[in-house]
Protein backbone atom coordinates (compact mmCIF):
# COMPACT_ATOMS: atom_id res chain seq x y z
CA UNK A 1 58.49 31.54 57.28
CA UNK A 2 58.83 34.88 59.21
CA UNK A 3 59.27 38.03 56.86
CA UNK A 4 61.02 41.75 58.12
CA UNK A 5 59.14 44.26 56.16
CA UNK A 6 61.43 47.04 55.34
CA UNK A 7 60.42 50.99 55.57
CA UNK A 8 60.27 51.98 52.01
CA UNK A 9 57.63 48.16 51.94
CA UNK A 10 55.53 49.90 54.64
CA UNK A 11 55.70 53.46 53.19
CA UNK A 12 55.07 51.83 49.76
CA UNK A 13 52.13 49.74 51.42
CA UNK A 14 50.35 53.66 53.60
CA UNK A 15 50.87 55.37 49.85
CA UNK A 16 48.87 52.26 48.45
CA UNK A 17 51.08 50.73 45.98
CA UNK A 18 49.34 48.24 44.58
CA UNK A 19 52.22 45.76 44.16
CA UNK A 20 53.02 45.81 47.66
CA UNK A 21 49.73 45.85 48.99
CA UNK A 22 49.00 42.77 46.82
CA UNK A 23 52.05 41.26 48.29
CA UNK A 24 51.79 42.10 52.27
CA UNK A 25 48.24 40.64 51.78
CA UNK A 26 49.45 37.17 50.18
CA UNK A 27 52.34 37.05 53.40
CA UNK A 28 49.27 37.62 55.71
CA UNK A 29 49.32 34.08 57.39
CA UNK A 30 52.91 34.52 57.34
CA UNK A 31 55.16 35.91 59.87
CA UNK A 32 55.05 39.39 59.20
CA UNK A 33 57.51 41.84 61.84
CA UNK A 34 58.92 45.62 61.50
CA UNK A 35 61.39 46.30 62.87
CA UNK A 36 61.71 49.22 66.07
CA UNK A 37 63.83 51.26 63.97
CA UNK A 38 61.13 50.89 61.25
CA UNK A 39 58.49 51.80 62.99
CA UNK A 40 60.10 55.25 64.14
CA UNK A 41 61.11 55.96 60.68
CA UNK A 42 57.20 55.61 59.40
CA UNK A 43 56.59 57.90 62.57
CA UNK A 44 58.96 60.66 61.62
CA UNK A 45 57.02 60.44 58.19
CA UNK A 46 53.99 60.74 59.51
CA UNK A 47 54.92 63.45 61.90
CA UNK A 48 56.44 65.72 58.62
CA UNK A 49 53.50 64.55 55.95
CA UNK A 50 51.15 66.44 54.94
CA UNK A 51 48.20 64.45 56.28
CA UNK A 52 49.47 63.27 59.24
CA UNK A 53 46.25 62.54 61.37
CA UNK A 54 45.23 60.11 58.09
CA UNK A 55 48.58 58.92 57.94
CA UNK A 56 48.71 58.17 61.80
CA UNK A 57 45.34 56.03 61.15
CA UNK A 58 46.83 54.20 58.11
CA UNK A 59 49.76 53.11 59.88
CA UNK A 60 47.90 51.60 63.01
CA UNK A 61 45.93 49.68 60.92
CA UNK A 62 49.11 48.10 58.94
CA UNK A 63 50.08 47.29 62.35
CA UNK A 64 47.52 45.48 63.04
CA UNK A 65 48.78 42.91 60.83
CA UNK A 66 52.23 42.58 62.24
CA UNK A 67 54.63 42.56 64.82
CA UNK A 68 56.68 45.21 66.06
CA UNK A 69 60.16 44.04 67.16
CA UNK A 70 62.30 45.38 69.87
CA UNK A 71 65.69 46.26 69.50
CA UNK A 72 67.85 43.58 71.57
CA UNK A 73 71.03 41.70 71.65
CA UNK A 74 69.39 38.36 71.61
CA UNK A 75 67.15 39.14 68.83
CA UNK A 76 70.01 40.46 66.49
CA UNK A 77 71.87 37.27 67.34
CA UNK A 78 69.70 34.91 67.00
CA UNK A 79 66.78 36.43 64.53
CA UNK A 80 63.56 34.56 64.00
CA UNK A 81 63.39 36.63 60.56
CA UNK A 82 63.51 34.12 57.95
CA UNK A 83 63.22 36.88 55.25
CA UNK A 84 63.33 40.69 54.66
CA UNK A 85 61.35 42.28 52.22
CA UNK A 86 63.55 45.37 50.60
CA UNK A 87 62.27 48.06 48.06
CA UNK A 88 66.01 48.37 45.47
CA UNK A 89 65.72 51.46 43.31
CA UNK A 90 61.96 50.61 42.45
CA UNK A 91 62.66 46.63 42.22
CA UNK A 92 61.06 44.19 45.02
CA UNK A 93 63.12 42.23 46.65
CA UNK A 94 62.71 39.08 49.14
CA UNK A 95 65.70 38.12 51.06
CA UNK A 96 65.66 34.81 52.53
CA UNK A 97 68.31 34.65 55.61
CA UNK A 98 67.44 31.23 57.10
């Protein structure tokens, strides 16, 4: 199964949030893909944080762990995302789309 990580997941995850951290590390073996607009969200956080040099180090090393995907017709159409993983007014949530 192939999981989307949502940004509040990966903000969650850099602020170590011990739910999510516990989680992301069970899905390791999994499928695990932000998306492009994602990953420029977490960089505009970075760029305004307060420790952004830390921040910047935190987040290359989450994405280590998982793929970055690119913003395409094809890929909206016909998603290899079998689940997105959504933060709800502080309730986890796993989506399945199949």
């Amino acid at each position: 199964m192939s999981y989307l990580v949502d940004s509040d997941i990966v903000a969650d995850w850099l602020n170590g949030r011990g739910e999510i951290i516990q989680l992301l590390t069970s899905l390791e073996q999994q499928n695990l893909a932000i998306s492009l607009i994602t990953y420029g969200e977490i960089y505009e956080g970075i760029y305004y944080g307060r420790r952004p040099e830390a921040a910047k180090r935190a987040f290359l090393q989450f994405l280590r762990g998982v793929n970055t995907l690119p913003l395409i017709g094809e890929l909206c159409n016909a998603s290899p995302i079998s689940a997105v993983i959504c933060a709800a007014e502080a309730s986890l949530s796993v989506i399945l789309i199949s």
